[in-house]
C-alpha atoms as a PDB file:
ATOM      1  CA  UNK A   1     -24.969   2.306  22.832  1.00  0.00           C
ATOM      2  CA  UNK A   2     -23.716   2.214  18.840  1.00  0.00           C
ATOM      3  CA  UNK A   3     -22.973   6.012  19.839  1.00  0.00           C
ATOM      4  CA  UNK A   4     -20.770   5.140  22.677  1.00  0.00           C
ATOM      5  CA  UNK A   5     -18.868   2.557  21.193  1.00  0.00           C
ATOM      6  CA  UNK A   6     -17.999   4.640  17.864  1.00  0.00           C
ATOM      7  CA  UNK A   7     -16.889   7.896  20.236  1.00  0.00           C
ATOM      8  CA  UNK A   8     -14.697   5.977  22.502  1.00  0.00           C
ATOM      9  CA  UNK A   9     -13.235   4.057  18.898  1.00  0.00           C
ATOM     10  CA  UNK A  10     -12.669   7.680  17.749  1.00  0.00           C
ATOM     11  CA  UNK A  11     -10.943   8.922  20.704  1.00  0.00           C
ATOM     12  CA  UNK A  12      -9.096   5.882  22.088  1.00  0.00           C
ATOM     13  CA  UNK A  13      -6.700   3.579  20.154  1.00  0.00           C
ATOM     14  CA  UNK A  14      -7.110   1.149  22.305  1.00  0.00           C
ATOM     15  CA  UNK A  15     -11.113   1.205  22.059  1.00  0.00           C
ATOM     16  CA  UNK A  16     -10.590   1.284  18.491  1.00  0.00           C
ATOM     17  CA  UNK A  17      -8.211  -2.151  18.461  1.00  0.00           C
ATOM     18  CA  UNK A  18     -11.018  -4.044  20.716  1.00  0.00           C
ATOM     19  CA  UNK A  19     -14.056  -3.156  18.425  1.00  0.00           C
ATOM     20  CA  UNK A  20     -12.399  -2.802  14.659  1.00  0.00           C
ATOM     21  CA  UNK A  21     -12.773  -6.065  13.060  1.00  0.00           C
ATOM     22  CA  UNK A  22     -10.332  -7.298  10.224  1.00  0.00           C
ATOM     23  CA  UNK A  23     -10.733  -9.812   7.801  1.00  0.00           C
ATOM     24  CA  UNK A  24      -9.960 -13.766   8.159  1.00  0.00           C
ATOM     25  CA  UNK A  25      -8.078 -16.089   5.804  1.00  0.00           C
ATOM     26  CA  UNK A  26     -10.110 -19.540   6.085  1.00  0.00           C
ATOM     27  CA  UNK A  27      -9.376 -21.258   3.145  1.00  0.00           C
ATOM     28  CA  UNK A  28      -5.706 -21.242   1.388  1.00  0.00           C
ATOM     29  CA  UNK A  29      -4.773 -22.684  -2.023  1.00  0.00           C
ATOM     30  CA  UNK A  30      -7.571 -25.611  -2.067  1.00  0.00           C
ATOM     31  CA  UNK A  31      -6.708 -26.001   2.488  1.00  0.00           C
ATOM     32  CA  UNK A  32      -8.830 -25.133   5.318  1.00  0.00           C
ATOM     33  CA  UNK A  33      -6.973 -22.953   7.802  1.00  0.00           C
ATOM     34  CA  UNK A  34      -8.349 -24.784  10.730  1.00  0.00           C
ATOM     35  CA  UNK A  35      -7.152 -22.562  13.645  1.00  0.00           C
ATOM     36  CA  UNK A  36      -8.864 -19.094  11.854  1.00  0.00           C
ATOM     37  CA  UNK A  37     -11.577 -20.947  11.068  1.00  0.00           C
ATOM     38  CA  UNK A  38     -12.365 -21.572  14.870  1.00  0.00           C
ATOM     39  CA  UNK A  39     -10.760 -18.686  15.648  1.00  0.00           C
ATOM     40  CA  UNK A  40     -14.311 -17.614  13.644  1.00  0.00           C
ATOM     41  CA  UNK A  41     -16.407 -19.670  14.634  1.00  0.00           C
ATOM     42  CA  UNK A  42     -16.901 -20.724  10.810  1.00  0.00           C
ATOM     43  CA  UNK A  43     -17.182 -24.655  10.224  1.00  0.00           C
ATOM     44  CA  UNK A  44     -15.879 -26.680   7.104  1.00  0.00           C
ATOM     45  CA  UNK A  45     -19.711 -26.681   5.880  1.00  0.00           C
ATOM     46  CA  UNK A  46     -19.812 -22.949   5.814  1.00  0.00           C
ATOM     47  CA  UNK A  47     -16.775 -22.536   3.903  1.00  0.00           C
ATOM     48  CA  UNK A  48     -18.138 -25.742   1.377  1.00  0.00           C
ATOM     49  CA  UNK A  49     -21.518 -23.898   1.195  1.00  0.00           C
ATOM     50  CA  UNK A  50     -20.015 -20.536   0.268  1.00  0.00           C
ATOM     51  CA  UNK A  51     -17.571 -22.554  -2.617  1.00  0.00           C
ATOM     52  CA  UNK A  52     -20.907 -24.414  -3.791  1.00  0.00           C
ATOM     53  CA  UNK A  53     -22.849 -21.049  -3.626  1.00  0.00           C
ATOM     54  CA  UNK A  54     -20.316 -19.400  -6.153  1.00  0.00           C
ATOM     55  CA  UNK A  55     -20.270 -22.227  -8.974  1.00  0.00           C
ATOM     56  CA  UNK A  56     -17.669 -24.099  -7.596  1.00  0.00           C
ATOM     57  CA  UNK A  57     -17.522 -28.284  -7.511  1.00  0.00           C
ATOM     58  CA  UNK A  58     -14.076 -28.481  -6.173  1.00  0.00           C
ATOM     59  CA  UNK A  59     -11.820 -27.087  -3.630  1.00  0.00           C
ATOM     60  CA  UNK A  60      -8.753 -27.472  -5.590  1.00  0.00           C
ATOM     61  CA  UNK A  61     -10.464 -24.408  -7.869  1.00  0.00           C
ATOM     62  CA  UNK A  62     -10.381 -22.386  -5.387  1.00  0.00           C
ATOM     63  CA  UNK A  63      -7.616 -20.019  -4.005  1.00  0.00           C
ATOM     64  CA  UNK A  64      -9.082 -18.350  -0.804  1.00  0.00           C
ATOM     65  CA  UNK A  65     -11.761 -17.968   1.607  1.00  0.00           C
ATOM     66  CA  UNK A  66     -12.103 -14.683   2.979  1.00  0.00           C
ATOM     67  CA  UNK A  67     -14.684 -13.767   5.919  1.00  0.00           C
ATOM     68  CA  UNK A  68     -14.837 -10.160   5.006  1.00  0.00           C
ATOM     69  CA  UNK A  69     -15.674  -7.686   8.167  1.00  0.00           C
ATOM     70  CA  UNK A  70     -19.136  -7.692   7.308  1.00  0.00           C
ATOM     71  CA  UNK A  71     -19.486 -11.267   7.828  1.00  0.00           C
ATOM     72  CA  UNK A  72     -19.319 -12.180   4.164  1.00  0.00           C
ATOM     73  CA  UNK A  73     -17.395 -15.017   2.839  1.00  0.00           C
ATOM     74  CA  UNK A  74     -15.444 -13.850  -0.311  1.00  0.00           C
ATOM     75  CA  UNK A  75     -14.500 -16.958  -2.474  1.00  0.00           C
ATOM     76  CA  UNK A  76     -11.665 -16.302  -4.833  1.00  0.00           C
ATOM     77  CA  UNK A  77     -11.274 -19.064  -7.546  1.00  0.00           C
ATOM     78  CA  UNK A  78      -7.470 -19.673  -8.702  1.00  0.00           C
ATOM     79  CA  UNK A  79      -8.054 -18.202 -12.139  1.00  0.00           C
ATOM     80  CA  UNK A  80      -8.762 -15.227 -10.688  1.00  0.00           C
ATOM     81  CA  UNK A  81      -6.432 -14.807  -7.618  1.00  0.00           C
ATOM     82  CA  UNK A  82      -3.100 -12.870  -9.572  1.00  0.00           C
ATOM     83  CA  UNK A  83      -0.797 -12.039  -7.451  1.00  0.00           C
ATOM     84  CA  UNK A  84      -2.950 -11.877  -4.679  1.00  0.00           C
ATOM     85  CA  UNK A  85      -2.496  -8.166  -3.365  1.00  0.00           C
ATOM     86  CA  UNK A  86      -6.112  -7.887  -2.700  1.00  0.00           C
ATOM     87  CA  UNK A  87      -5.762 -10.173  -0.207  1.00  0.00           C
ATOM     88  CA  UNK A  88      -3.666  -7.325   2.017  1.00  0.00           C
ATOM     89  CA  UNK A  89      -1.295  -9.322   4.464  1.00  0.00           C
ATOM     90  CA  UNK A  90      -3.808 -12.501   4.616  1.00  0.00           C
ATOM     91  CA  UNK A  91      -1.495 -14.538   2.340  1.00  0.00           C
ATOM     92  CA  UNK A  92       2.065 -14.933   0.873  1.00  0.00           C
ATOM     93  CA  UNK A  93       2.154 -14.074  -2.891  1.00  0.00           C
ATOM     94  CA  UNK A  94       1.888 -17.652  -4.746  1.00  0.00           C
END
């Protein structure tokens, strides 16, 4: 079946659109970006977990919430977030 899938994603743009996954902005300077977060199927908790899970007390430290294609969440504190061109077209520069 993985076979299947990959050749027509190969071969067919449209193929390729329905199964090529992209990553999701859930969290935004300290804010929950409810509508991609359901959009995701992620919950508040998740995101919280994933802060707590990287060091983190407080929202307001962190910058984003990524849920990477592999399922991942990728917490970026605000020390660390630059100018934010790792984040690709997820987020306006600060």
């Amino acid at each position: 079946m993985q076979f299947i899938v990959a050749w027509c994603a190969v071969r067919s743009p449209l193929a390729r659109k329905a199964t090529q996954k992209h990553p999701t902005l859930l969290l935004l300077d300290g804010r929950m970006q409810p509508d991609a977060a359901r959009a995701a199927r992620i919950t508040r908790d998740d995101v919280l977990s994933a802060v707590r899970k990287n060091g983190y007390g407080s929202l307001e430290e962190i910058d984003a919430v990524i849920l990477e294609t592999d399922g991942s969440l990728s917490v970026v504190p605000s020390s660390q977030a630059g100018n934010r061109s790792a984040y690709g077209d997820l987020a306006p520069p600060p």
